[in-house]
N, C-alpha and C. Protein backbone atom coordinates (compact mmCIF):
# COMPACT_ATOMS: atom_id res chain seq x y z
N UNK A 1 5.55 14.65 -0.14
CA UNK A 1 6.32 13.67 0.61
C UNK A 1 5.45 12.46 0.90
N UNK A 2 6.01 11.18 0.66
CA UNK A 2 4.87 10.23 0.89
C UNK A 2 5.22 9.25 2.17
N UNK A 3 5.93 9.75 3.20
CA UNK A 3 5.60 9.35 4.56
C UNK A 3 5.12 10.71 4.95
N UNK A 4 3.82 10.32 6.08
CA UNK A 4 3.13 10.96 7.06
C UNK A 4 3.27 11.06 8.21
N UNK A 5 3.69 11.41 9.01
CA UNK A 5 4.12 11.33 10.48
C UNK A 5 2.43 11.72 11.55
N UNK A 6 2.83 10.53 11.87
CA UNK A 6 1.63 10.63 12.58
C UNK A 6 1.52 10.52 14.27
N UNK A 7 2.57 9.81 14.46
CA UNK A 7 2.58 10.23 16.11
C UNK A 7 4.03 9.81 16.66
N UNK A 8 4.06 10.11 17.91
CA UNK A 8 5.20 9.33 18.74
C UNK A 8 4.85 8.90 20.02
N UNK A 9 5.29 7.91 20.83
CA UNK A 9 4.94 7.81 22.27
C UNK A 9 5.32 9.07 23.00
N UNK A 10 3.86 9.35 23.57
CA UNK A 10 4.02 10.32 24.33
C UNK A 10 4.95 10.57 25.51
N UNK A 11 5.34 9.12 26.15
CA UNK A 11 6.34 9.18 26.86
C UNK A 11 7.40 8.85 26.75
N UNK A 12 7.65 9.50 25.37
CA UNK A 12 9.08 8.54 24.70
C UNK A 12 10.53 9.28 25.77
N UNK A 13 11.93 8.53 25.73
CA UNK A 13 12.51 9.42 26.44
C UNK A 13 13.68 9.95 24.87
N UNK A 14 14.72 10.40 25.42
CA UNK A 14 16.03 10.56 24.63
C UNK A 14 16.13 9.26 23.92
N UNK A 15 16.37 8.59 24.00
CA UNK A 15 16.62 7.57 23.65
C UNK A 15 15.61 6.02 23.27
N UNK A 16 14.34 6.29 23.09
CA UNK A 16 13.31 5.63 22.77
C UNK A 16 12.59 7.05 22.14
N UNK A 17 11.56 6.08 20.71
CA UNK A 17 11.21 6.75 19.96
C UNK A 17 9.67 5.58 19.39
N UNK A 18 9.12 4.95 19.65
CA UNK A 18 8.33 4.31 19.48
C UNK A 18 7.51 5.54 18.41
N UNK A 19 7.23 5.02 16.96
CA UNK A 19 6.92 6.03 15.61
C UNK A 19 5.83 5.03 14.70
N UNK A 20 4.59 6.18 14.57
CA UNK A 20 4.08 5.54 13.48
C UNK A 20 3.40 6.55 12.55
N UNK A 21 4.03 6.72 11.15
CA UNK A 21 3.75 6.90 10.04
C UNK A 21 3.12 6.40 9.26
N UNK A 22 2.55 6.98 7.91
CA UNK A 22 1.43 6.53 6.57
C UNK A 22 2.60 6.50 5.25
N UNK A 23 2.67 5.60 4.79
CA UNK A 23 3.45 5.84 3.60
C UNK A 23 1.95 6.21 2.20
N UNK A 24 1.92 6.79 2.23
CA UNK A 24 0.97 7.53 1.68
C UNK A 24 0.62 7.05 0.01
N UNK A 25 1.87 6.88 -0.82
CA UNK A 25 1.93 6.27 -1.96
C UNK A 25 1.82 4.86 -1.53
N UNK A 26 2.61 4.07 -0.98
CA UNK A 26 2.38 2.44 -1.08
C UNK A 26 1.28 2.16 0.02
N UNK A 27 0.67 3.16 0.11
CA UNK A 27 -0.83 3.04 1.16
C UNK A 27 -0.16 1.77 2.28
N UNK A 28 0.67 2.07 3.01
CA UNK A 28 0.91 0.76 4.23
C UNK A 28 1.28 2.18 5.57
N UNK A 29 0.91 1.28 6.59
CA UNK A 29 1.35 1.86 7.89
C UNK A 29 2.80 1.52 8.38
N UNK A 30 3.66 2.82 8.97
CA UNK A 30 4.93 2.27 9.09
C UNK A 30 5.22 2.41 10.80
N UNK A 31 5.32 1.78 11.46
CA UNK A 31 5.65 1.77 12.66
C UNK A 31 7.14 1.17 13.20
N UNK A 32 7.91 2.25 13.98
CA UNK A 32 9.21 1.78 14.64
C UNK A 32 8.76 1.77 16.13
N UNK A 33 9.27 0.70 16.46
CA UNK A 33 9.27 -0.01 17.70
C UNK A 33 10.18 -0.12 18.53
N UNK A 34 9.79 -1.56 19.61
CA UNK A 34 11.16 -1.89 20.84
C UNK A 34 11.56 -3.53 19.83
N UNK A 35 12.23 -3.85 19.82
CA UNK A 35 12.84 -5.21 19.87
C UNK A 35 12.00 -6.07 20.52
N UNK A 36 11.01 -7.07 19.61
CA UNK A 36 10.04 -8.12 20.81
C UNK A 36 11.19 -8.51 21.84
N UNK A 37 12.39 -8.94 21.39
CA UNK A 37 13.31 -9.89 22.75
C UNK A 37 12.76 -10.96 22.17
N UNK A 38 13.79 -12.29 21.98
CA UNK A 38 13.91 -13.36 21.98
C UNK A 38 12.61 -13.99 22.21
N UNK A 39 12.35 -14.58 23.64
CA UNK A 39 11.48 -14.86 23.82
C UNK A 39 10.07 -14.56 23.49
N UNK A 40 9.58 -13.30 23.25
CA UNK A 40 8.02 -13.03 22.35
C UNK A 40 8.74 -13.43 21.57
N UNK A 41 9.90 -13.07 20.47
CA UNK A 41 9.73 -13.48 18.76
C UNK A 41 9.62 -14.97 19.03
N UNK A 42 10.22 -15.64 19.71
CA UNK A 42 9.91 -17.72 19.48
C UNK A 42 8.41 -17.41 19.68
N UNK A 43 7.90 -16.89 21.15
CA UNK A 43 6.49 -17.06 21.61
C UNK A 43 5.53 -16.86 19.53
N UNK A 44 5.57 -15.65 19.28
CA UNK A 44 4.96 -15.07 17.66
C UNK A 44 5.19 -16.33 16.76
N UNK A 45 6.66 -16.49 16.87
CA UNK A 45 7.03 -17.99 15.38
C UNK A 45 6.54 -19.25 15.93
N UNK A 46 5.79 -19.38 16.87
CA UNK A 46 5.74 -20.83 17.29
C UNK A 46 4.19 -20.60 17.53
N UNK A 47 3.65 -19.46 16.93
CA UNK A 47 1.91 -19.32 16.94
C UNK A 47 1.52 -20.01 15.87
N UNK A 48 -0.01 -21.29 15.94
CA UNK A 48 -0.02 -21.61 14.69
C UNK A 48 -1.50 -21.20 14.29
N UNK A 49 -1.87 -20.30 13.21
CA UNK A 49 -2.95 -20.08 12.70
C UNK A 49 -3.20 -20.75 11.42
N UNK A 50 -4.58 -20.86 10.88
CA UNK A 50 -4.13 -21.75 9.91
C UNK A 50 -4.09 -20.95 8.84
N UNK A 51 -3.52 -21.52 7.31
CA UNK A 51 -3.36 -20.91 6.65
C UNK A 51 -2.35 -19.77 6.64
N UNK A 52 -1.36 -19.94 7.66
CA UNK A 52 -0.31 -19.15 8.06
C UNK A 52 1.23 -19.92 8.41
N UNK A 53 1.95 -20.03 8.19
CA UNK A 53 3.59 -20.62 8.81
C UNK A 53 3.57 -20.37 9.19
N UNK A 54 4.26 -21.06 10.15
CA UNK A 54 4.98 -20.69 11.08
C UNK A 54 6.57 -20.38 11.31
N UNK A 55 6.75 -19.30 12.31
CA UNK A 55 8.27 -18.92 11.93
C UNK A 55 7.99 -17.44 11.17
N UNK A 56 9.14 -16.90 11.69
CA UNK A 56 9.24 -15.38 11.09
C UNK A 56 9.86 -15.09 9.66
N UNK A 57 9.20 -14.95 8.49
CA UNK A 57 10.07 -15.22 7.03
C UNK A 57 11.38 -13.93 7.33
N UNK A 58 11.79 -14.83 6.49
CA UNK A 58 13.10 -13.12 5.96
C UNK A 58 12.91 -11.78 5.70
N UNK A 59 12.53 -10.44 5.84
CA UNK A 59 12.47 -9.34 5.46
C UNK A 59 11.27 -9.07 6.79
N UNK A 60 11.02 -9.77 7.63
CA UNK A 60 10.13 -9.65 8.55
C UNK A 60 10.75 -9.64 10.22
N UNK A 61 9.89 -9.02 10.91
CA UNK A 61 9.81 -9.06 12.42
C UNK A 61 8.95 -8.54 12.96
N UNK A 62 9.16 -8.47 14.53
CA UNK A 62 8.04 -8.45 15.32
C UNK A 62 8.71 -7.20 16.35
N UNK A 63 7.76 -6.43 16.22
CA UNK A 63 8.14 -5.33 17.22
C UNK A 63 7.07 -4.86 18.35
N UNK A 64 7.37 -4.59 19.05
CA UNK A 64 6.25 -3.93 20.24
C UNK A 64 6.46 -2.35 20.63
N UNK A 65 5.46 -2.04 20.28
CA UNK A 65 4.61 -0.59 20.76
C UNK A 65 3.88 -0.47 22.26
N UNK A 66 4.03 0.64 22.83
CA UNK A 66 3.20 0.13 24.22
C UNK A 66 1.29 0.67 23.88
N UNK A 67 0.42 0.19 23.98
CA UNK A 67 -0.49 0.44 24.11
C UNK A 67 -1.31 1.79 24.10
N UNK A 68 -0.23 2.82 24.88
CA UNK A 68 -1.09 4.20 24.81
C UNK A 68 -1.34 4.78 23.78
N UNK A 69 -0.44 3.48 22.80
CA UNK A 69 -0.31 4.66 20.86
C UNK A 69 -1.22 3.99 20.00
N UNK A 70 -2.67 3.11 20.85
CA UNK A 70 -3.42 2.52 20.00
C UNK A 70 -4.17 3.65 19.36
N UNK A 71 -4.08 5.19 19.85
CA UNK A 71 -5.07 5.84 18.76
C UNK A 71 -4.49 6.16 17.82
N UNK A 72 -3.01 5.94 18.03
CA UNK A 72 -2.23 6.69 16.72
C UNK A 72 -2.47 5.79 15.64
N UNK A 73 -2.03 4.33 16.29
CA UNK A 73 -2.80 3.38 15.05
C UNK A 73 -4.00 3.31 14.51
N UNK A 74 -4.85 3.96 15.32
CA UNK A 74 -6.34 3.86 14.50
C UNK A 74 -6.54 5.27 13.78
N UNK A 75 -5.65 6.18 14.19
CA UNK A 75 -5.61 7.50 12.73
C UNK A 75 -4.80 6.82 12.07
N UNK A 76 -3.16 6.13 12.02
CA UNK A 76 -2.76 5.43 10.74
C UNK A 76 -3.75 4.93 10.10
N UNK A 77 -4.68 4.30 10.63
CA UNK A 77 -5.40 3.35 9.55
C UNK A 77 -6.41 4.40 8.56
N UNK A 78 -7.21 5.59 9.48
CA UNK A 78 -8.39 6.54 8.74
C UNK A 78 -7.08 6.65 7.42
N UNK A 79 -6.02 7.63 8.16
CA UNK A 79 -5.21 8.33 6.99
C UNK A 79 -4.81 7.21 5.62
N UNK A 80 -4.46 6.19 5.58
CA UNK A 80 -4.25 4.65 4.92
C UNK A 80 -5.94 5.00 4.11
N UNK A 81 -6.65 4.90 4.55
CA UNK A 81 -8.04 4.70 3.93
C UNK A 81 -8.17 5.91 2.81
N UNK A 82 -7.91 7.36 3.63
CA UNK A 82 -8.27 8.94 2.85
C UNK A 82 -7.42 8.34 1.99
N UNK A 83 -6.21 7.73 1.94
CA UNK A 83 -4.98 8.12 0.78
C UNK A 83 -5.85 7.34 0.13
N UNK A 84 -5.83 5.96 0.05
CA UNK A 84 -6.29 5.31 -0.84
C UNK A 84 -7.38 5.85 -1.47
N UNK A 85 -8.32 6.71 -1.43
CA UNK A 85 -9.85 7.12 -1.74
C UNK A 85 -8.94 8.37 -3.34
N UNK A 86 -8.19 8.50 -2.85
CA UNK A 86 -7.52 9.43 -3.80
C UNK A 86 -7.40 9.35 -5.66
């Protein structure tokens, strides 16, 4: 199977599910989120870095995770690395 399930918010309820998986073949991290809300997505599209647009392209968005699942993201990333070594 080439998603990995790798964690969930620990304090997720019924109805929130904050998820982050390894797609294992296309080596990318997959994370489901909250809805930034309006306001962060303008705040994100109206960031200007260079060498970057601005504005959210098509097939894209911005989601938020709460913080306590930063270790899950930093095993997404080991597991992302093992696959690739493969």
């Amino acid at each position: 199977m080439p998603l990995l399930f790798i964690g969930i918010d620990p304090n997720t309820g019924d109805k929130q599910s904050p998820t982050v998986w390894v797609h294992q073949e296309k080596l990318e991290i997959v994370i489901q989120g909250w809805e930034a809300g309006s306001e962060l997505e303008a705040e994100c599209a109206a960031f200007e870095v260079p060498g970057h647009g601005t504005g959210i392209p098509e097939g894209e968005a911005v989601i938020r995770i709460p913080a306590r699942m930063a270790q899950m993201l930093r095993e997404a990333c080991d597991a992302v690395e093992r696959a690739s070594l493969r």
